[in-house]
C-alpha atoms as a PDB file:
ATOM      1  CA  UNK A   1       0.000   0.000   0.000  1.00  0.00           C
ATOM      2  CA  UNK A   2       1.288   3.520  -0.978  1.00  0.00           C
ATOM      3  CA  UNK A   3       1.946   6.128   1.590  1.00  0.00           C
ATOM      4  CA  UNK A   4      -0.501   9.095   1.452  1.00  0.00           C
ATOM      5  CA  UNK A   5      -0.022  12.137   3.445  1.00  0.00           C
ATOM      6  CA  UNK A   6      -2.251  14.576   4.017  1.00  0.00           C
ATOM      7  CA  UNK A   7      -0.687  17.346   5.685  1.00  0.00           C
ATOM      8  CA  UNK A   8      -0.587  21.306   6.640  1.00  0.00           C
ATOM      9  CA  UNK A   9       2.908  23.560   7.241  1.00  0.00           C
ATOM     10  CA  UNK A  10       2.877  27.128   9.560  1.00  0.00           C
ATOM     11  CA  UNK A  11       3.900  29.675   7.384  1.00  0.00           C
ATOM     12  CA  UNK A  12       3.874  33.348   8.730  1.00  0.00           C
ATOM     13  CA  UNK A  13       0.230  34.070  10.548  1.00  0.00           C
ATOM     14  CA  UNK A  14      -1.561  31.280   8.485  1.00  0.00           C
ATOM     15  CA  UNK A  15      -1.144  27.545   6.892  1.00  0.00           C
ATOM     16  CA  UNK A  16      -0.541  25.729   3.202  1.00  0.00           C
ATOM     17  CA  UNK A  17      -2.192  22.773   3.003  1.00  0.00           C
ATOM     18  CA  UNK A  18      -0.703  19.751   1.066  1.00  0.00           C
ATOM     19  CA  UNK A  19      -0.946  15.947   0.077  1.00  0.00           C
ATOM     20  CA  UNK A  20       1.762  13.705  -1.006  1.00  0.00           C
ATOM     21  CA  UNK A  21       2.151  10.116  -2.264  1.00  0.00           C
ATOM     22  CA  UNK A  22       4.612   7.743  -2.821  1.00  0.00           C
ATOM     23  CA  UNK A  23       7.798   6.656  -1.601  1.00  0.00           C
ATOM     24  CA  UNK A  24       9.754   7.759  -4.387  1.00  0.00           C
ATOM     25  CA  UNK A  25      13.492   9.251  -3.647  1.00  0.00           C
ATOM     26  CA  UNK A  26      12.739  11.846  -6.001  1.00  0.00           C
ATOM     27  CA  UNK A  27      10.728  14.438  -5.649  1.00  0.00           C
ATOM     28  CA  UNK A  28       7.821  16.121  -7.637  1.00  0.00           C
ATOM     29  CA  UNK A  29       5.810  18.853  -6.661  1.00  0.00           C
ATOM     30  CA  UNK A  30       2.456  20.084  -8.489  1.00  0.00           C
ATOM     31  CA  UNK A  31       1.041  23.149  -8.005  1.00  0.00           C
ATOM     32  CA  UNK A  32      -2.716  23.539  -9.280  1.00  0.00           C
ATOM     33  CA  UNK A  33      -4.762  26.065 -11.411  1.00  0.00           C
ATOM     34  CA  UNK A  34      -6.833  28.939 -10.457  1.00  0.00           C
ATOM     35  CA  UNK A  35      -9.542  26.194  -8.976  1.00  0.00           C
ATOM     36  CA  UNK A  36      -7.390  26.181  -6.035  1.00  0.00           C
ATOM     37  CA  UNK A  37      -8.913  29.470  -5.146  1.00  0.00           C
ATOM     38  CA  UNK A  38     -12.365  27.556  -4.310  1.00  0.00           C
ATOM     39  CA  UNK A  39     -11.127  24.596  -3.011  1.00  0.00           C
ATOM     40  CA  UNK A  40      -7.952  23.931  -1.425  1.00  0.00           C
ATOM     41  CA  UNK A  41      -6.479  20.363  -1.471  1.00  0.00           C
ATOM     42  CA  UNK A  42      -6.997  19.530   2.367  1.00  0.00           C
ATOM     43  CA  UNK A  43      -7.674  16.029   3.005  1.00  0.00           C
ATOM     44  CA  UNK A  44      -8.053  14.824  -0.387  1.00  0.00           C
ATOM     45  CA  UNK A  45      -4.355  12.767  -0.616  1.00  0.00           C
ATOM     46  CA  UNK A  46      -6.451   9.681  -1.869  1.00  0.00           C
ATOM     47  CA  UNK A  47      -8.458  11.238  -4.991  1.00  0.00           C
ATOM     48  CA  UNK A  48      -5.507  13.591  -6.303  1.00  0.00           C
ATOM     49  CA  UNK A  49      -2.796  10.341  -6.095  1.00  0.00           C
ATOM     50  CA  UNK A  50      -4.769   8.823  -8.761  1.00  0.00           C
ATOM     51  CA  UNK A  51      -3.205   9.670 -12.100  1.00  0.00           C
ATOM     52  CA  UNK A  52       0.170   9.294 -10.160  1.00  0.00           C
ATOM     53  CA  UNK A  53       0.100   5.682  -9.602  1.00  0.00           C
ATOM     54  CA  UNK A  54       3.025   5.167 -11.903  1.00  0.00           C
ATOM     55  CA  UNK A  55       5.113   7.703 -10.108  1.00  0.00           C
ATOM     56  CA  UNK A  56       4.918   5.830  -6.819  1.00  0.00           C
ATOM     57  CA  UNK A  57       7.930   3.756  -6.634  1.00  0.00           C
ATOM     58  CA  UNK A  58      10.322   6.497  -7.916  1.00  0.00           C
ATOM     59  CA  UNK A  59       8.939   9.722  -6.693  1.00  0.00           C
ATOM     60  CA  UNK A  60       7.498  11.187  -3.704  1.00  0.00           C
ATOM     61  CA  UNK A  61       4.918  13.869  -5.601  1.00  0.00           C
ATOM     62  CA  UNK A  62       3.873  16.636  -3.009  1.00  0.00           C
ATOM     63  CA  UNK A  63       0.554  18.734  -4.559  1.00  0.00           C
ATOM     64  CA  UNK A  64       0.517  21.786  -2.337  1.00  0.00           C
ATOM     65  CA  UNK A  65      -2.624  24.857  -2.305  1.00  0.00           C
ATOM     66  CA  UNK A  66      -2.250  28.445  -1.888  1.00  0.00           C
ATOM     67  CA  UNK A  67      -1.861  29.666   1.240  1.00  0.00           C
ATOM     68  CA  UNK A  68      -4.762  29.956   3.774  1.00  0.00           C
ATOM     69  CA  UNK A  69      -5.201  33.853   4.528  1.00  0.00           C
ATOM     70  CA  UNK A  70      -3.591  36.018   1.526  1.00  0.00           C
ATOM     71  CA  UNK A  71      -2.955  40.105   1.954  1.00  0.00           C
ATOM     72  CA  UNK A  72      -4.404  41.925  -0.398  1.00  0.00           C
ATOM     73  CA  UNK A  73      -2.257  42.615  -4.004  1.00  0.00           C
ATOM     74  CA  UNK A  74      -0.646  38.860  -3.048  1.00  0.00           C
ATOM     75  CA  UNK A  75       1.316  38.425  -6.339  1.00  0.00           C
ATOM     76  CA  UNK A  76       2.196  35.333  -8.043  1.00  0.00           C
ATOM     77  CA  UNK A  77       6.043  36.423  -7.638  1.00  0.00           C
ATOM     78  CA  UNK A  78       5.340  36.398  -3.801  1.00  0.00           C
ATOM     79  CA  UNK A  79       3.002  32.882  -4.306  1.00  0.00           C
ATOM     80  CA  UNK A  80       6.426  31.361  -5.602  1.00  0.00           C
ATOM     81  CA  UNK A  81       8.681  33.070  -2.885  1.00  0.00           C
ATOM     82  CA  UNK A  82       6.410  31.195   0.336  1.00  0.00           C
ATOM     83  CA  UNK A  83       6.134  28.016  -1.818  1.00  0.00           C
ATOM     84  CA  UNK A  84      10.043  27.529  -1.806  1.00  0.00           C
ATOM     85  CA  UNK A  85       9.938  28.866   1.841  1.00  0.00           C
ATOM     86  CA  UNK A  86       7.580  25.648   2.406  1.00  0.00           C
ATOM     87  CA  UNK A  87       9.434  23.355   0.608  1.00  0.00           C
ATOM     88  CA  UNK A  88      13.165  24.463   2.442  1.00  0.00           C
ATOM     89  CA  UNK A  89      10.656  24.012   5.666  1.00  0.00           C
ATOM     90  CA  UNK A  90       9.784  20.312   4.786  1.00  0.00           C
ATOM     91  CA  UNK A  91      13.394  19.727   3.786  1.00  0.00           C
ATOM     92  CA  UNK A  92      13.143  19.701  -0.291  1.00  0.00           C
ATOM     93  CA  UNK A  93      16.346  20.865  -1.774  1.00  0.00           C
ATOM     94  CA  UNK A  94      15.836  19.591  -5.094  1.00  0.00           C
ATOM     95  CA  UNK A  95      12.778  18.933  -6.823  1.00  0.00           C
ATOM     96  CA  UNK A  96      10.774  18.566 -10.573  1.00  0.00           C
ATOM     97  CA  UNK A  97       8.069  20.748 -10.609  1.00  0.00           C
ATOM     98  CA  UNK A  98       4.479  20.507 -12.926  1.00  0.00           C
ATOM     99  CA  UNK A  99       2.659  23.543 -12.404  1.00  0.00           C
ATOM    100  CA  UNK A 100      -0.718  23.305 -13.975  1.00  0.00           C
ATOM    101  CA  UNK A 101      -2.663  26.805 -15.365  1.00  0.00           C
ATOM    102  CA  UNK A 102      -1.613  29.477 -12.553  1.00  0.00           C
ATOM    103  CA  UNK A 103      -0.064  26.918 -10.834  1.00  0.00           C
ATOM    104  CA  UNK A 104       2.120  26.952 -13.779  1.00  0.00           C
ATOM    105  CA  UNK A 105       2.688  30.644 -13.402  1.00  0.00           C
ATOM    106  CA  UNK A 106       4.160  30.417  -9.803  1.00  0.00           C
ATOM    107  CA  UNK A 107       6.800  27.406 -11.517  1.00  0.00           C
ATOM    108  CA  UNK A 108       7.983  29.853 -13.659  1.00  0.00           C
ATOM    109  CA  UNK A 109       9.084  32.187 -10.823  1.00  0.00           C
ATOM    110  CA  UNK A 110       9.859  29.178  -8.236  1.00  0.00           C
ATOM    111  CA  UNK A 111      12.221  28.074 -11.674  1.00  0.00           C
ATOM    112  CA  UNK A 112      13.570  31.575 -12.052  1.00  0.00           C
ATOM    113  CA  UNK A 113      14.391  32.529  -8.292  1.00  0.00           C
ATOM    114  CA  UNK A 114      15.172  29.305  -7.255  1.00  0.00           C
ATOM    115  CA  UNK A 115      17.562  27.811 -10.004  1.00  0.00           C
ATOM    116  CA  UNK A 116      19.471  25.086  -7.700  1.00  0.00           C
ATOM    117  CA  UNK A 117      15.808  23.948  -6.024  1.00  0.00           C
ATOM    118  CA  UNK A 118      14.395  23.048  -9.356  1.00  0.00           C
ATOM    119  CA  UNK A 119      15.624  19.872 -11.520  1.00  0.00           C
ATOM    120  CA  UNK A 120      13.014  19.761 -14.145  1.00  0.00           C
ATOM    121  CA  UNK A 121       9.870  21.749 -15.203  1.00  0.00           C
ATOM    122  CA  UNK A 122       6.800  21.061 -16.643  1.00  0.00           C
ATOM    123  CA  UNK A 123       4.243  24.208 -17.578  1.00  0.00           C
ATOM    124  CA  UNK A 124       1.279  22.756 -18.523  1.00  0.00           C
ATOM    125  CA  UNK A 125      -1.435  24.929 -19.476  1.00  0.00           C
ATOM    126  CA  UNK A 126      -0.380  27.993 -18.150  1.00  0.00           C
ATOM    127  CA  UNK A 127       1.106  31.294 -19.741  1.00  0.00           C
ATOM    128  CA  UNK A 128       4.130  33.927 -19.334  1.00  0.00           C
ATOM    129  CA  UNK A 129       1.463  36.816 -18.878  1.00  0.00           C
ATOM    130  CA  UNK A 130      -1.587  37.411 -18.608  1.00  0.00           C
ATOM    131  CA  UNK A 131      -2.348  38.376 -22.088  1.00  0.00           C
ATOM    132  CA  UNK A 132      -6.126  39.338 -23.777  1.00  0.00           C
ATOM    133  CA  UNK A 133      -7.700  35.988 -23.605  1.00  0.00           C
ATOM    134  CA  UNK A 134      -6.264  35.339 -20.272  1.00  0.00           C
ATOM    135  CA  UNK A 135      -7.763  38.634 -18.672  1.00  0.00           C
ATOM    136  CA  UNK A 136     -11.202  38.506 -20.288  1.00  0.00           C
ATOM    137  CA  UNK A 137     -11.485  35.038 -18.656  1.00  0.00           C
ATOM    138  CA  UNK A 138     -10.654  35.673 -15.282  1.00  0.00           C
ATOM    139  CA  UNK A 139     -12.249  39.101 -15.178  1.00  0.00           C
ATOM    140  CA  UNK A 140     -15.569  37.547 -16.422  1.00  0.00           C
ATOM    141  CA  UNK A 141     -14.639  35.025 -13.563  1.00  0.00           C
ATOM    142  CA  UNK A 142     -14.224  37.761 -11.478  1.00  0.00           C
ATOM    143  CA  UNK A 143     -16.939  39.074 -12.078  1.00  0.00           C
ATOM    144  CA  UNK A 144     -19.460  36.273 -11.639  1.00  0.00           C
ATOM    145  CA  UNK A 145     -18.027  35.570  -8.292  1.00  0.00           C
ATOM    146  CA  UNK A 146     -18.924  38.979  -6.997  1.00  0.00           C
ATOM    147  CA  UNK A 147     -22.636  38.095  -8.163  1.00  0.00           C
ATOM    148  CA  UNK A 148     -22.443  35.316  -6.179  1.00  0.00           C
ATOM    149  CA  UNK A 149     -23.882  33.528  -9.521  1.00  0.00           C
ATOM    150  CA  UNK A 150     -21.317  30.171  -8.783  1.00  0.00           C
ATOM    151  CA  UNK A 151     -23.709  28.125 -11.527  1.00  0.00           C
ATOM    152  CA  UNK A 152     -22.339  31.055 -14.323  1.00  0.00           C
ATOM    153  CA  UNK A 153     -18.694  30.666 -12.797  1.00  0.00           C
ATOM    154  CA  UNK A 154     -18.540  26.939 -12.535  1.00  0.00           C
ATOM    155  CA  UNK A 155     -20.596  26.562 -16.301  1.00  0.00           C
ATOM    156  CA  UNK A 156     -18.094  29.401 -18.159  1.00  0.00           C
ATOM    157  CA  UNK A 157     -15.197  27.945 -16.887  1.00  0.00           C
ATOM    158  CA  UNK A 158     -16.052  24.669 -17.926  1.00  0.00           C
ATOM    159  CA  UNK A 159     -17.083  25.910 -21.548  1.00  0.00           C
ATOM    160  CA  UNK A 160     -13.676  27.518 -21.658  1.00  0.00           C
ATOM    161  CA  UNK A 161     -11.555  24.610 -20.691  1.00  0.00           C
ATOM    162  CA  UNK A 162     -12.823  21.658 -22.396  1.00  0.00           C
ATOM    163  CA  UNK A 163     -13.195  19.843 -25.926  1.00  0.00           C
ATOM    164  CA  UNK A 164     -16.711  20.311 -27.563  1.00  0.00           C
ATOM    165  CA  UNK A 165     -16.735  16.168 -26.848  1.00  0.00           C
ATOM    166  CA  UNK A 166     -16.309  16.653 -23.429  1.00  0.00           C
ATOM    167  CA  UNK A 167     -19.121  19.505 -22.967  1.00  0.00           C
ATOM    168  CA  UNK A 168     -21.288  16.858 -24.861  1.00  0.00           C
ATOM    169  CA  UNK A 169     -20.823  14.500 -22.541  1.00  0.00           C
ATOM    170  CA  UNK A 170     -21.167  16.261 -19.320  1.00  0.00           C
ATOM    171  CA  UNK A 171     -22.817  19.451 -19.802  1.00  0.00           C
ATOM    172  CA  UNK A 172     -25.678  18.090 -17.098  1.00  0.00           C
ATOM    173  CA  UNK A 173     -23.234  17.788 -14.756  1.00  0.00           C
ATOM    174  CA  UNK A 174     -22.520  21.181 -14.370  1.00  0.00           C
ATOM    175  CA  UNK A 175     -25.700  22.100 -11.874  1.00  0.00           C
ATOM    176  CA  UNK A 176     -24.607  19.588  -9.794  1.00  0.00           C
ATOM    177  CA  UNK A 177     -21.054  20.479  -9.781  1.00  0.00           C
ATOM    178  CA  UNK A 178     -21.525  23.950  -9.014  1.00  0.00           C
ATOM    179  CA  UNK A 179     -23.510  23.039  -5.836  1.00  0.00           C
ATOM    180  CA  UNK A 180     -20.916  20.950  -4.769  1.00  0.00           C
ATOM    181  CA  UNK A 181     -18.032  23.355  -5.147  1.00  0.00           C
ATOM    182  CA  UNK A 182     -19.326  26.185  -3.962  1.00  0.00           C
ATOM    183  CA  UNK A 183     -17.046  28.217  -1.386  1.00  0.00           C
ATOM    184  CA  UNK A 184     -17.969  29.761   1.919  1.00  0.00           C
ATOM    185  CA  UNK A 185     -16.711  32.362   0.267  1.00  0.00           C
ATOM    186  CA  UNK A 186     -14.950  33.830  -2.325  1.00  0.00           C
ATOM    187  CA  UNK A 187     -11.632  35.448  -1.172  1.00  0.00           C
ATOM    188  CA  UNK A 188      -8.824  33.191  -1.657  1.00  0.00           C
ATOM    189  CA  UNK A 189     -10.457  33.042  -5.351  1.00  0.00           C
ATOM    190  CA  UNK A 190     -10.667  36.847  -5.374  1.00  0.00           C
ATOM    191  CA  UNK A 191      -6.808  37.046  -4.404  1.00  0.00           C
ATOM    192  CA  UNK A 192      -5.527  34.055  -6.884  1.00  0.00           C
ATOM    193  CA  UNK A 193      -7.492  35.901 -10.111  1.00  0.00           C
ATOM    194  CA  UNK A 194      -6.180  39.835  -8.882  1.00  0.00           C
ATOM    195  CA  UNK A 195      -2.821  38.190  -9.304  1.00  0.00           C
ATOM    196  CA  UNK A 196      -3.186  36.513 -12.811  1.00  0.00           C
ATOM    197  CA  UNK A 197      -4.244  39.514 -14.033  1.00  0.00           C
ATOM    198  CA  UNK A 198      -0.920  41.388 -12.841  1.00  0.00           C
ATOM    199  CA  UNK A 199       1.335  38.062 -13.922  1.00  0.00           C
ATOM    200  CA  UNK A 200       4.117  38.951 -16.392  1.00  0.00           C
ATOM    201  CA  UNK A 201       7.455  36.949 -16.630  1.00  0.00           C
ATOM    202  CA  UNK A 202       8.462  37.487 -19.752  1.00  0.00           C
ATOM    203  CA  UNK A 203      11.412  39.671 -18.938  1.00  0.00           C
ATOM    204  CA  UNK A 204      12.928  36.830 -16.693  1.00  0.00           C
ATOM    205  CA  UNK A 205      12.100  33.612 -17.741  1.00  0.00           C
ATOM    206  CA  UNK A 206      15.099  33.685 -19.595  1.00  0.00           C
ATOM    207  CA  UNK A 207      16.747  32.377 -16.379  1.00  0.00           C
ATOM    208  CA  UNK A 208      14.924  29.434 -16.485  1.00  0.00           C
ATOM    209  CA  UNK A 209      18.146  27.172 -16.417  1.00  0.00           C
ATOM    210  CA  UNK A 210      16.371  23.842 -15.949  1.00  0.00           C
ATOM    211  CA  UNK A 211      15.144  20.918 -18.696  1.00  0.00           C
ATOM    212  CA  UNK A 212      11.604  22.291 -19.285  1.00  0.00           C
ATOM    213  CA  UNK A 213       8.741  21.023 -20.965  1.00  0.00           C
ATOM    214  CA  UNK A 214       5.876  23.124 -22.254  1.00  0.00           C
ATOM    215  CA  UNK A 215       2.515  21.313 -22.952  1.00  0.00           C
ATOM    216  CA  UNK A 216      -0.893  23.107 -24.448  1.00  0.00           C
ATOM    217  CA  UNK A 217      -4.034  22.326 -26.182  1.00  0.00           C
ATOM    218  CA  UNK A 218      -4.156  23.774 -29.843  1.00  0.00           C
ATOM    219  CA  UNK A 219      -7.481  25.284 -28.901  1.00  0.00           C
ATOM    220  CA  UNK A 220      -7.068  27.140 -25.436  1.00  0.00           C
ATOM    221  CA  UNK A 221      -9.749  29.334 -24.631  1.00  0.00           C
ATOM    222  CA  UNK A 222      -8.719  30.274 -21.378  1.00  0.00           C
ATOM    223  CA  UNK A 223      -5.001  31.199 -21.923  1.00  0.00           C
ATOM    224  CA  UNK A 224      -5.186  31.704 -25.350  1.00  0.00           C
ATOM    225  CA  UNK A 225      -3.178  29.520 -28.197  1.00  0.00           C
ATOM    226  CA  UNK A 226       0.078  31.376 -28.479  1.00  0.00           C
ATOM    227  CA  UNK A 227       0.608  31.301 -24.673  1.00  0.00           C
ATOM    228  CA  UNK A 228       2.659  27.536 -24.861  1.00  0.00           C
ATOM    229  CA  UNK A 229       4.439  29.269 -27.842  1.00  0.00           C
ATOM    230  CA  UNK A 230       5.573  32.016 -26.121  1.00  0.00           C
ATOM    231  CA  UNK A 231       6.761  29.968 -23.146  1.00  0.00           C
ATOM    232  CA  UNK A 232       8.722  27.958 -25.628  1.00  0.00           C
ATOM    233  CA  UNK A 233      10.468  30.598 -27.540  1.00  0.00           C
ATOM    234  CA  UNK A 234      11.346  32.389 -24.084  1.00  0.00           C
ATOM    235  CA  UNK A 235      13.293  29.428 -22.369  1.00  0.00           C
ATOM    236  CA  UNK A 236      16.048  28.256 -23.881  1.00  0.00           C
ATOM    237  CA  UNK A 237      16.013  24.846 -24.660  1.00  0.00           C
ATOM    238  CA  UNK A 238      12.508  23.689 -23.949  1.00  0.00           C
ATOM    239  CA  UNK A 239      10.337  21.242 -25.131  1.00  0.00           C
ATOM    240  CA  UNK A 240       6.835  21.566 -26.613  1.00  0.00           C
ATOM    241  CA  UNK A 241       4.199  19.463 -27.078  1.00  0.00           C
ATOM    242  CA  UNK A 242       0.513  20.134 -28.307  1.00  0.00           C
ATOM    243  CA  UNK A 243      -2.178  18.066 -28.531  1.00  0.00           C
ATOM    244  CA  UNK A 244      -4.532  18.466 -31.421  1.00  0.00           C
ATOM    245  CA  UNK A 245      -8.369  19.704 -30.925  1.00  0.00           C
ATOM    246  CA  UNK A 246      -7.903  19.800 -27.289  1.00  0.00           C
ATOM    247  CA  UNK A 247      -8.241  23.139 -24.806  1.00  0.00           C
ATOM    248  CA  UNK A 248      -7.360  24.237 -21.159  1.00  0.00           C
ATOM    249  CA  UNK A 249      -8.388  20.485 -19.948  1.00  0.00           C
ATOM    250  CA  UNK A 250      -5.813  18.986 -21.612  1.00  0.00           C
ATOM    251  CA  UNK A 251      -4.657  17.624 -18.140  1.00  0.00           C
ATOM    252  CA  UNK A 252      -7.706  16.326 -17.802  1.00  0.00           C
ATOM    253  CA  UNK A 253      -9.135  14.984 -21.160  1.00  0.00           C
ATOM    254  CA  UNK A 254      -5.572  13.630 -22.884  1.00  0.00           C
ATOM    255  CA  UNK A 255      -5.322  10.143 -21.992  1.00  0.00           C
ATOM    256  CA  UNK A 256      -1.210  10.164 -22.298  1.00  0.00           C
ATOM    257  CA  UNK A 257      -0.598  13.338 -20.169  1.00  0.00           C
ATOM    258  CA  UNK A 258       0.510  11.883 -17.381  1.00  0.00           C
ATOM    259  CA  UNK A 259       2.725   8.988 -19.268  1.00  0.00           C
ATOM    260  CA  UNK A 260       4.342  12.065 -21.352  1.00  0.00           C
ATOM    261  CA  UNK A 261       5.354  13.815 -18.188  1.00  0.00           C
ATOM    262  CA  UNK A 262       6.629  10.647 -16.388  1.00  0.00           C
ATOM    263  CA  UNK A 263       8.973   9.981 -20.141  1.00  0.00           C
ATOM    264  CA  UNK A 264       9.986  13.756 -19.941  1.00  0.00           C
ATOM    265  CA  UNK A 265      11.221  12.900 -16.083  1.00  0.00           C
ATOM    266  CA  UNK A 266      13.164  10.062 -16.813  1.00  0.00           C
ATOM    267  CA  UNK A 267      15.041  11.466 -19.601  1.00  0.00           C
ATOM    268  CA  UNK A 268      18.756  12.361 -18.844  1.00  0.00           C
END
């Protein structure tokens, strides 16, 4: 039976919560998407080690949130500066790191500021700014949120991130999602969007020193298509890989996305 750990550090006047699983020697931390902001990933070791299963026997994988309480104008800079002060607190000096969507956003900056804590790094989904498509997302999301109209949230953002296949297929879902993801309230999720829409790394991801790989949908409504482009022309010597007729769910819908990332950690 693999270990699963679901656990909580101090940091400052508040907590990060994370999971991990596997007994691995190596180490690989995930940091999620924008969802995080709704939902943290307290107690939930055994549902999020799922598409990890292969990973077990040669990596620990840690999946940590945001922090509990964030100040107001909390950037994503500052989101990447308390992660690595988390991970020097649980004893990780060297790590691969998959950020997913704005998860993917913090990487970059953990990557940048950090060069001897990170080994590899995966971007998947994500952007090096918050460019047009980006904004009009979240600040629709925004918006909605400060409605209170979670059925409009939890529907748009679904319509954004997946394949017309995928809509077809689970479209009725989405009342019932929406009901069962709805926050006590919406502040962590107000702090996480305010700082998408200030992200911009394009002036330093240059430094990004470490093997990276860059994966994308070719039809990204959320981030826009030229976002995993971008990333790939910036750092030098990076890997890209889209898949075909697929959006912002990629991580979600592409059967192989966890197999490609495992082959992209075991390369030399």
């Amino acid at each position: 039976m693999t270990r699963r750990v679901n656990g909580t550090v101090k940091i400052g006047d508040t907590e990060m919560h994370y999971v991990s699983f596997g007994t691995g020697q190596k180490n690989l931390i995930v940091l999620p998407g924008l969802s995080d902001g709704l939902a943290t990933v307290k107690g939930k070791a055994l549902v999020l080690s799922l598409p990890y299963r292969k990973y077990f026997d040669e990596y620990t994988v840690y999946m940590f949130s945001r922090k509990n309480k964030m100040p107001g104008g909390y950037s994503i800079r500052e989101m990447a500066r308390d992660q690595a002060s988390v991970l020097s607190m649980l004893g990780i000096e060297k790590t691969s790191v998959l950020g997913v969507s704005q998860g993917g956003m913090i990487s970059q900056y953990i990557a940048i500021d950090n060069p001897s804590l990170v080994e590899k790094l995966i971007l998947a989904v994500t952007a090096p700014y918050a460019g047009p498509v980006a904004v009009d997302s979240v600040s629709t999301w925004i918006e909605m949120a400060k409605k209170g109209d979670h059925l409009s949230l939890m529907t748009d953002t679904a319509e954004r991130m997946y394949s017309d296949e995928y809509l077809k297929k689970n479209r009725r879902m989405f009342p019932l999602l929406a009901r069962l993801t709805r926050p006590g309230d919406y502040e962590r999720f107000f702090r996480n969007a305010e700082a998408i829409l200030e992200f911009d790394a394009r002036e330093d991801m240059c430094r990004i020193e470490c093997p990276t790989l860059v994966i994308a949908g070719s039809d990204d409504k959320t981030v826009g298509n030229d976002a995993a482009r971008e990333l790939h022309d910036g750092i030098a010597g990076s890997e890209l890989f889209i898949y075909e007729g697929l959006g912002h769910g990629t991580f979600e819908e592409a059967k192989d996305f966890y197999d490609r990332i495992l082959g992209f950690l075991r390369t030399s």
